[in-house]
PDB file of N, CA and C in Angstrom:
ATOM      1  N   UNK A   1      77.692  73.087  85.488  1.00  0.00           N
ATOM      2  CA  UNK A   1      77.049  71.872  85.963  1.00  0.00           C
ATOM      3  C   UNK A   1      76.815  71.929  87.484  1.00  0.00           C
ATOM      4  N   UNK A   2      77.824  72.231  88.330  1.00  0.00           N
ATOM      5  CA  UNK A   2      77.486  72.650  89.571  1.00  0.00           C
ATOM      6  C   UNK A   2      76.969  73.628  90.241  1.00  0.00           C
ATOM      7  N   UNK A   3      76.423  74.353  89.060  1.00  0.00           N
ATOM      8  CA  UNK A   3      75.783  75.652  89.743  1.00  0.00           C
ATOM      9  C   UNK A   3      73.889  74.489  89.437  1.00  0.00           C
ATOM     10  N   UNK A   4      73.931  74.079  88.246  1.00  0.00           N
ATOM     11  CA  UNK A   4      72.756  73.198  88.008  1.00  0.00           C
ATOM     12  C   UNK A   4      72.159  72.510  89.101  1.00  0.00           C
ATOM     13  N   UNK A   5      72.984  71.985  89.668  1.00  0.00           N
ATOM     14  CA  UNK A   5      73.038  70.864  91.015  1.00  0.00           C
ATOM     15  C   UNK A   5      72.461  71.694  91.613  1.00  0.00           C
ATOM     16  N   UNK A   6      73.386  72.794  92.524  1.00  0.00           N
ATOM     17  CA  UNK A   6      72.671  73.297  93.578  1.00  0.00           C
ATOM     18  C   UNK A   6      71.927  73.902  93.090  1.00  0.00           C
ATOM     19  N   UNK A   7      71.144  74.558  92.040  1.00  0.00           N
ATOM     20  CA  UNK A   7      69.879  75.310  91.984  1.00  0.00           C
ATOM     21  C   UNK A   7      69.003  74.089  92.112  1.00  0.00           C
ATOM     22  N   UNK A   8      69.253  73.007  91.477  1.00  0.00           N
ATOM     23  CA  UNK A   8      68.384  71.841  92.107  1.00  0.00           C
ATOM     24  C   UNK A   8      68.056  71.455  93.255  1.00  0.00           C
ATOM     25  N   UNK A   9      68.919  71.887  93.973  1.00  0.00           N
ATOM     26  CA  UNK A   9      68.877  71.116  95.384  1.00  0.00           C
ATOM     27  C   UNK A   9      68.238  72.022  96.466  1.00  0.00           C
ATOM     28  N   UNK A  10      68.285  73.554  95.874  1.00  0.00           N
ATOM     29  CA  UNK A  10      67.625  74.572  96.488  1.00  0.00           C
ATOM     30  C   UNK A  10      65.744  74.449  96.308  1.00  0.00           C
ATOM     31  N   UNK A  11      65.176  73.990  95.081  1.00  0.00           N
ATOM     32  CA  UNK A  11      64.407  74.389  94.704  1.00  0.00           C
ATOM     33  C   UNK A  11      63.592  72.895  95.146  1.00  0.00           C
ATOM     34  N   UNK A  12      64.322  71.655  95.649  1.00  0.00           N
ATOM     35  CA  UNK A  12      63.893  70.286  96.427  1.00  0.00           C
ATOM     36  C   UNK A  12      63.588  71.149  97.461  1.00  0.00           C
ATOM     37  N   UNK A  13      64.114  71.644  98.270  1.00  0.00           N
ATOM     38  CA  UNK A  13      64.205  71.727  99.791  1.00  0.00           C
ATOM     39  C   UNK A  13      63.003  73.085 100.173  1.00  0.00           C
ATOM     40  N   UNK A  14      62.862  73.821  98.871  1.00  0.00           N
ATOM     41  CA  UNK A  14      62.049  74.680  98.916  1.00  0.00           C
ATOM     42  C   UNK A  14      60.487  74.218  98.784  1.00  0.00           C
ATOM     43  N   UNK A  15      60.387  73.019  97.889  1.00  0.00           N
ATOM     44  CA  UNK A  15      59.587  72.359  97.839  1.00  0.00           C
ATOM     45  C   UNK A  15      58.962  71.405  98.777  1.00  0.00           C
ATOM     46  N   UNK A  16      59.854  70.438  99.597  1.00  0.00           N
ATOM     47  CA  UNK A  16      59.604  70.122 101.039  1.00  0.00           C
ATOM     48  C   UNK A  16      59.318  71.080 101.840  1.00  0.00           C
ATOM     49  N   UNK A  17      59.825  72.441 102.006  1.00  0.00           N
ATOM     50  CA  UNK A  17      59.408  73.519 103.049  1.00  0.00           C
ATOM     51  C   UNK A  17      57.989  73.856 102.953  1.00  0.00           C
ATOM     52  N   UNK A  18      57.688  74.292 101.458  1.00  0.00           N
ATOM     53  CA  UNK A  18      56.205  74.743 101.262  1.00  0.00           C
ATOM     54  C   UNK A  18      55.265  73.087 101.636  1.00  0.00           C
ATOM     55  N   UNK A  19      55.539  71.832 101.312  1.00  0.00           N
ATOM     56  CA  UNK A  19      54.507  71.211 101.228  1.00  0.00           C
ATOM     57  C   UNK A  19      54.263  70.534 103.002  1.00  0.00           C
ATOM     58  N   UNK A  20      55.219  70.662 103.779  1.00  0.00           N
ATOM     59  CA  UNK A  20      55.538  70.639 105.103  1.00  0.00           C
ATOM     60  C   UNK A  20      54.225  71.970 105.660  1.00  0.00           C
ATOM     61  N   UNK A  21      54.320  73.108 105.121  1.00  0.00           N
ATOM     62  CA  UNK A  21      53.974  74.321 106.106  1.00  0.00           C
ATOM     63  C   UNK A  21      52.684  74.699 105.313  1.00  0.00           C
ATOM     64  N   UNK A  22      52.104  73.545 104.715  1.00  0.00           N
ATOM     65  CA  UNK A  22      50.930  74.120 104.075  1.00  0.00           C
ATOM     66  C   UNK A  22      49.816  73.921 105.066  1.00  0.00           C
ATOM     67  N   UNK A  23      49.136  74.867 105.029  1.00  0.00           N
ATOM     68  CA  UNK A  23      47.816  74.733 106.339  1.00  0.00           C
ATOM     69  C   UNK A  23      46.861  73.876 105.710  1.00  0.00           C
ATOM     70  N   UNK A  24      45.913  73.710 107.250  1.00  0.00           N
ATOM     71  CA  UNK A  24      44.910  72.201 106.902  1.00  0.00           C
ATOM     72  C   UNK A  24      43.257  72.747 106.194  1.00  0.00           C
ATOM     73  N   UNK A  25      43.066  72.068 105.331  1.00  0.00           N
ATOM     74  CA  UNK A  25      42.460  72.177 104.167  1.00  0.00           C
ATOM     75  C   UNK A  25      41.155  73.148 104.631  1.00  0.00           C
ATOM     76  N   UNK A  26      40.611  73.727 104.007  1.00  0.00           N
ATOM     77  CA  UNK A  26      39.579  74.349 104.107  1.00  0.00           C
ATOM     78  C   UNK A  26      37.879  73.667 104.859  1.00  0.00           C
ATOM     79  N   UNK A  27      37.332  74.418 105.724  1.00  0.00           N
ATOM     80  CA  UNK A  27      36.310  73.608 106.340  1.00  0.00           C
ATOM     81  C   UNK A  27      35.835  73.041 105.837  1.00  0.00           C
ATOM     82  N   UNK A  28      34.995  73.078 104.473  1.00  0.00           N
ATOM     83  CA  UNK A  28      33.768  72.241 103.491  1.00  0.00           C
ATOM     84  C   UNK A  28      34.902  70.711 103.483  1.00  0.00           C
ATOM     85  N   UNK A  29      35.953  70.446 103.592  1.00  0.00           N
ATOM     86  CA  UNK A  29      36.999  69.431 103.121  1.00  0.00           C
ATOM     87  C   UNK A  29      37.009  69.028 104.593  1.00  0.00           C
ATOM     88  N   UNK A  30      36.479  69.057 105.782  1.00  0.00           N
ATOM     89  CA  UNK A  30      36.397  68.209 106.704  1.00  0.00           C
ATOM     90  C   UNK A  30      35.510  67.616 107.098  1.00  0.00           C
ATOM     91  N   UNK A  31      35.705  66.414 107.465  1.00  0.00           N
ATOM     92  CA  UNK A  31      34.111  65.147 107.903  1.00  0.00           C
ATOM     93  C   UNK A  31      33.819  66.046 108.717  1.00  0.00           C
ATOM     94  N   UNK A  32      32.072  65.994 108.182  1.00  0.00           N
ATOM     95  CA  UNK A  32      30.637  66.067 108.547  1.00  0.00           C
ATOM     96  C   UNK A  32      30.872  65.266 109.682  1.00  0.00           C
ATOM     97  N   UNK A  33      30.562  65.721 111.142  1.00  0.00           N
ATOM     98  CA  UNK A  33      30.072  65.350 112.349  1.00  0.00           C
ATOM     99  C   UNK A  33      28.920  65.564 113.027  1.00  0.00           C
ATOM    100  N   UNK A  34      27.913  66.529 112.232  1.00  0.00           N
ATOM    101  CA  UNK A  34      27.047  66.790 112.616  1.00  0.00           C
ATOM    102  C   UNK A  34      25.876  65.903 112.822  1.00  0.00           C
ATOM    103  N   UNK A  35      25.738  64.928 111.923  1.00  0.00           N
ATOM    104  CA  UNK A  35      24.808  63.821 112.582  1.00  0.00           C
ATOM    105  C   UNK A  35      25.103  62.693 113.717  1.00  0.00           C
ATOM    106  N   UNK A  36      26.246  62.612 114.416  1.00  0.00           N
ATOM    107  CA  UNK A  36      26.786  61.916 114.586  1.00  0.00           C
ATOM    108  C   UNK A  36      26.242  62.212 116.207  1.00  0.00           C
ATOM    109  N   UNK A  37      26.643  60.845 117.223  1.00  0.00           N
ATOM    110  CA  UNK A  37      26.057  61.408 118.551  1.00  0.00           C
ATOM    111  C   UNK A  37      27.485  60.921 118.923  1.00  0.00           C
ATOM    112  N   UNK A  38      27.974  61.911 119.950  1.00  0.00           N
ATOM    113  CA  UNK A  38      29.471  61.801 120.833  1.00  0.00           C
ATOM    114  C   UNK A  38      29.370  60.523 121.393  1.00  0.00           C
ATOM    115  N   UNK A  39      30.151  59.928 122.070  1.00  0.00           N
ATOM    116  CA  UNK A  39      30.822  59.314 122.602  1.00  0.00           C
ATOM    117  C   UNK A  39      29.883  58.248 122.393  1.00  0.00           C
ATOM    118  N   UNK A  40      29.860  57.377 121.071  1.00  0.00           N
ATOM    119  CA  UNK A  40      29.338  56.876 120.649  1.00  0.00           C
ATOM    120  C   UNK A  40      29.824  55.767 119.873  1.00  0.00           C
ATOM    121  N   UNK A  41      29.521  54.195 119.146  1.00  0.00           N
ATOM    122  CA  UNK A  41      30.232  53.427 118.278  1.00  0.00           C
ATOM    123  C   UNK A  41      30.656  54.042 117.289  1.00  0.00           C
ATOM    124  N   UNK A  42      29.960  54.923 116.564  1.00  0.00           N
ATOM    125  CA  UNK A  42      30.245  55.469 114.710  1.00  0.00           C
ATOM    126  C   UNK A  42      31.639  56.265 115.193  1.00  0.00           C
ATOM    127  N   UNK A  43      31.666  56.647 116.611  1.00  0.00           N
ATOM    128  CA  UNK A  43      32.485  57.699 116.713  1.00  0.00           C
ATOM    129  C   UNK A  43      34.080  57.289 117.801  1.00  0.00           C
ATOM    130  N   UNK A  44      34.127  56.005 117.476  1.00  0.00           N
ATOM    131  CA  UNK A  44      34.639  55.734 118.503  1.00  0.00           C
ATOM    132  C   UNK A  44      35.146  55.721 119.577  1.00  0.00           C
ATOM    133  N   UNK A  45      33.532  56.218 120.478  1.00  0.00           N
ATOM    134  CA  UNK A  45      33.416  56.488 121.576  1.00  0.00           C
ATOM    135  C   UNK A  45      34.344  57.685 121.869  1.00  0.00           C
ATOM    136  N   UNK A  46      34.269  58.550 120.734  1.00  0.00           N
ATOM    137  CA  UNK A  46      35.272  59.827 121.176  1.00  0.00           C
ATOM    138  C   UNK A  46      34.060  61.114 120.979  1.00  0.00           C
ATOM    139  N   UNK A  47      34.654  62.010 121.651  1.00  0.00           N
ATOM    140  CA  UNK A  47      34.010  63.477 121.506  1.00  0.00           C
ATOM    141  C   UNK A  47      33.828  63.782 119.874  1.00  0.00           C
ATOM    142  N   UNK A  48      32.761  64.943 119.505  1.00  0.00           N
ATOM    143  CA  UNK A  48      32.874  65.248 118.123  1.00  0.00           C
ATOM    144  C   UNK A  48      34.133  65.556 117.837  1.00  0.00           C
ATOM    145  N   UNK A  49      34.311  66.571 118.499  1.00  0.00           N
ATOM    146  CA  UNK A  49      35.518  67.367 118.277  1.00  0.00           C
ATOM    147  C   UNK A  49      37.358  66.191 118.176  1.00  0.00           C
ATOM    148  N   UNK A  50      36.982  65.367 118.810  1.00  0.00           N
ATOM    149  CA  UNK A  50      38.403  64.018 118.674  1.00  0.00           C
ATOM    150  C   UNK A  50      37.867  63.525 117.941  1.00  0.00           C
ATOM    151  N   UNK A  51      36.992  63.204 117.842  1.00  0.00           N
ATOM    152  CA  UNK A  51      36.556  62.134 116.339  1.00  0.00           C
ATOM    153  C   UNK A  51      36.783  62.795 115.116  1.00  0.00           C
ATOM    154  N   UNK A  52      36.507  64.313 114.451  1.00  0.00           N
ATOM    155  CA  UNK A  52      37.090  65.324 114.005  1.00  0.00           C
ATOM    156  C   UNK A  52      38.239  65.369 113.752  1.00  0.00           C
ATOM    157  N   UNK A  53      38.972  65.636 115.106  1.00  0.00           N
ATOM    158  CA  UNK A  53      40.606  65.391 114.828  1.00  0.00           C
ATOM    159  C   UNK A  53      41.511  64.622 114.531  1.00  0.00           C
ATOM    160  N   UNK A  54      40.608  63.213 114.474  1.00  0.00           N
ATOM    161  CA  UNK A  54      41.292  62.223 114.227  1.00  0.00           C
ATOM    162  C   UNK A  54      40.869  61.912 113.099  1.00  0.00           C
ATOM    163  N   UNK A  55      40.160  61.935 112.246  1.00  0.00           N
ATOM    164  CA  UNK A  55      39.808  62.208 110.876  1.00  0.00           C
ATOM    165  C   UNK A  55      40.733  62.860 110.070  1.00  0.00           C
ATOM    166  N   UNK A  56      40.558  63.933 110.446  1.00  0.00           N
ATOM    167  CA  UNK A  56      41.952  64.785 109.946  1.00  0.00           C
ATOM    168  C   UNK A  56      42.929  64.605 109.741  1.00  0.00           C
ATOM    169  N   UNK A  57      43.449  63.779 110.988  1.00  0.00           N
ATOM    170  CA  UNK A  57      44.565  63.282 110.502  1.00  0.00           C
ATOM    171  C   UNK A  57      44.680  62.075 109.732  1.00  0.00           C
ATOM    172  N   UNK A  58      43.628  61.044 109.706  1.00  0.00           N
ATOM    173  CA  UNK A  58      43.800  59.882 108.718  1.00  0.00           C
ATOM    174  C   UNK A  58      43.792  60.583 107.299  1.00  0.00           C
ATOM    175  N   UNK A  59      42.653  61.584 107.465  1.00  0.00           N
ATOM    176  CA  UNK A  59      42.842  62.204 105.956  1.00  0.00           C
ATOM    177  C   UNK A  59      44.012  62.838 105.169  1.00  0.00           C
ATOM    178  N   UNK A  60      44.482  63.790 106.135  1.00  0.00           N
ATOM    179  CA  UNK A  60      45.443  64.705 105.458  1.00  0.00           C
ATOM    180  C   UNK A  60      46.595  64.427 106.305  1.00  0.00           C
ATOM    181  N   UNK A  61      46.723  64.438 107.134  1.00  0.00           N
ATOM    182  CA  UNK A  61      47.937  64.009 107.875  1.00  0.00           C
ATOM    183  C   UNK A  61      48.128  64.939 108.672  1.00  0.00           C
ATOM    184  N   UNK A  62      47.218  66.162 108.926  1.00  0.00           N
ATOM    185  CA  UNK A  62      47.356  67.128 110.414  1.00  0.00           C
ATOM    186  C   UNK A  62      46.669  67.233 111.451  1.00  0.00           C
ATOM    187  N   UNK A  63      47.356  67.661 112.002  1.00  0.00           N
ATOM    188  CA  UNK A  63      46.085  67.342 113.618  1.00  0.00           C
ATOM    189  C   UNK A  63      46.030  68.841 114.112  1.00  0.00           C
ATOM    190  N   UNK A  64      44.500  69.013 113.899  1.00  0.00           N
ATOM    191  CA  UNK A  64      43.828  70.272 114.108  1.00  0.00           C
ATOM    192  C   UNK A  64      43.979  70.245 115.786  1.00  0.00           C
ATOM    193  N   UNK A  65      44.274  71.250 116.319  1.00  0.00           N
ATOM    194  CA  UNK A  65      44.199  71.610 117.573  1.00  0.00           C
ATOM    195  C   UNK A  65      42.644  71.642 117.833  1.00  0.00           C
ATOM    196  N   UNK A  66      42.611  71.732 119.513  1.00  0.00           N
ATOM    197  CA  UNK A  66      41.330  71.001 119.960  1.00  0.00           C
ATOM    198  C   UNK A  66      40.301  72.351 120.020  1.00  0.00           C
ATOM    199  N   UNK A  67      40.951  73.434 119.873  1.00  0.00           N
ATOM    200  CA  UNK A  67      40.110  74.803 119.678  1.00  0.00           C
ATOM    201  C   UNK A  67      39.782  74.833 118.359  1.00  0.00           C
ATOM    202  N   UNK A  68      40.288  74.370 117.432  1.00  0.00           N
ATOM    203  CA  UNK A  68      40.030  74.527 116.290  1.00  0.00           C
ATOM    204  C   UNK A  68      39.011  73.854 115.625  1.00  0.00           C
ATOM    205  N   UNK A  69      38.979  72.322 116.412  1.00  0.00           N
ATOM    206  CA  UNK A  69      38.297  71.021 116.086  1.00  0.00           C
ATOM    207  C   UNK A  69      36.761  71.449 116.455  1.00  0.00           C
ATOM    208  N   UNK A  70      36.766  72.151 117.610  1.00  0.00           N
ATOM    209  CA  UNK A  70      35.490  72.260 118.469  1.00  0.00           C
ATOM    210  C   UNK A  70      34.953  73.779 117.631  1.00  0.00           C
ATOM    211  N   UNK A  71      35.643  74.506 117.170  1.00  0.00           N
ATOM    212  CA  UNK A  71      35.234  75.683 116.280  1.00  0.00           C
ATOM    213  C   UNK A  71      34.303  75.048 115.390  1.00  0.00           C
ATOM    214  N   UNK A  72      34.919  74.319 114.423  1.00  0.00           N
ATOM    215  CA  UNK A  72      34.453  73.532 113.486  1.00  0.00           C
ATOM    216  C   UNK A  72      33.666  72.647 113.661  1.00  0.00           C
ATOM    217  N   UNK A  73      33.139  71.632 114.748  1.00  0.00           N
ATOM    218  CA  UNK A  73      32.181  71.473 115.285  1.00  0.00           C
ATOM    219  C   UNK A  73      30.740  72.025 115.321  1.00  0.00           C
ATOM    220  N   UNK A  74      31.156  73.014 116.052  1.00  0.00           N
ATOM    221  CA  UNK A  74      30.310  74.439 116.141  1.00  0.00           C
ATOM    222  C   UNK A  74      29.865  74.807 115.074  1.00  0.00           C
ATOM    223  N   UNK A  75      30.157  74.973 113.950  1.00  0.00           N
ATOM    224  CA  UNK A  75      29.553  75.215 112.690  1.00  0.00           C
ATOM    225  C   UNK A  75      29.116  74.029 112.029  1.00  0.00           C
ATOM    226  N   UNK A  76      29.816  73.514 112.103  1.00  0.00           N
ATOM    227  CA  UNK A  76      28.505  71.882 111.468  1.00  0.00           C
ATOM    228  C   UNK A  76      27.482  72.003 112.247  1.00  0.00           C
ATOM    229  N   UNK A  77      27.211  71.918 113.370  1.00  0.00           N
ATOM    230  CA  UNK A  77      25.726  71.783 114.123  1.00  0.00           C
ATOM    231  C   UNK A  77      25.132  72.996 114.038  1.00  0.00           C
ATOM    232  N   UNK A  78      25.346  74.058 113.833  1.00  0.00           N
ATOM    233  CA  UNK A  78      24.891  75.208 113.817  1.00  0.00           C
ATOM    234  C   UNK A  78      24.422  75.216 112.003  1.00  0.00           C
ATOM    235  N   UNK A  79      24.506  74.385 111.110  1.00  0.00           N
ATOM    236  CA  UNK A  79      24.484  74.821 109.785  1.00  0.00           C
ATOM    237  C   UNK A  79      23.331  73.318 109.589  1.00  0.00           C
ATOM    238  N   UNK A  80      23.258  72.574 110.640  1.00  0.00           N
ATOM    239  CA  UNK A  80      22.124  71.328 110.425  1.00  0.00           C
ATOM    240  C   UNK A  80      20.738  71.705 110.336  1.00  0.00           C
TER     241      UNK A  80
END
């Protein structure tokens, strides 16, 4: 019974580890900014790239670094 437990308790914590360290979702799965004009109302008055990141995080709950945000940027307007 106590070996039950802790294989349980191993395989919780393994499960919090993976869903903690899972990376942020694939590009096609992030708001479209490409029509959008910067520092603007739709955008609240933030850069693409912060308006982006802050999306992200309402969505999924991570916050893309600002090289990453502006990468991704970069390919939405480049794919309009």
């Amino acid at each position: 019974m106590r070996k039950l437990a802790w294989s349980l308790l191993i395989l919780a914590a393994a499960a919090i580890v993976l869903a903690w360290s899972a990376p942020p979702a694939a590009a096609a799965e992030y708001t479209n900014v490409a029509g959008l004009e910067p520092w603007s109302a739709p955008t609240n008055f933030m850069s693409l790239a912060g308006y982006l990141r802050w999306m992200t995080f309402q969505d999924q709950g991570v916050w893309l670094s600002m090289a990453e945000a502006k990468r991704i940027v970069t390919e939405q307007l480049a794919a309009r």
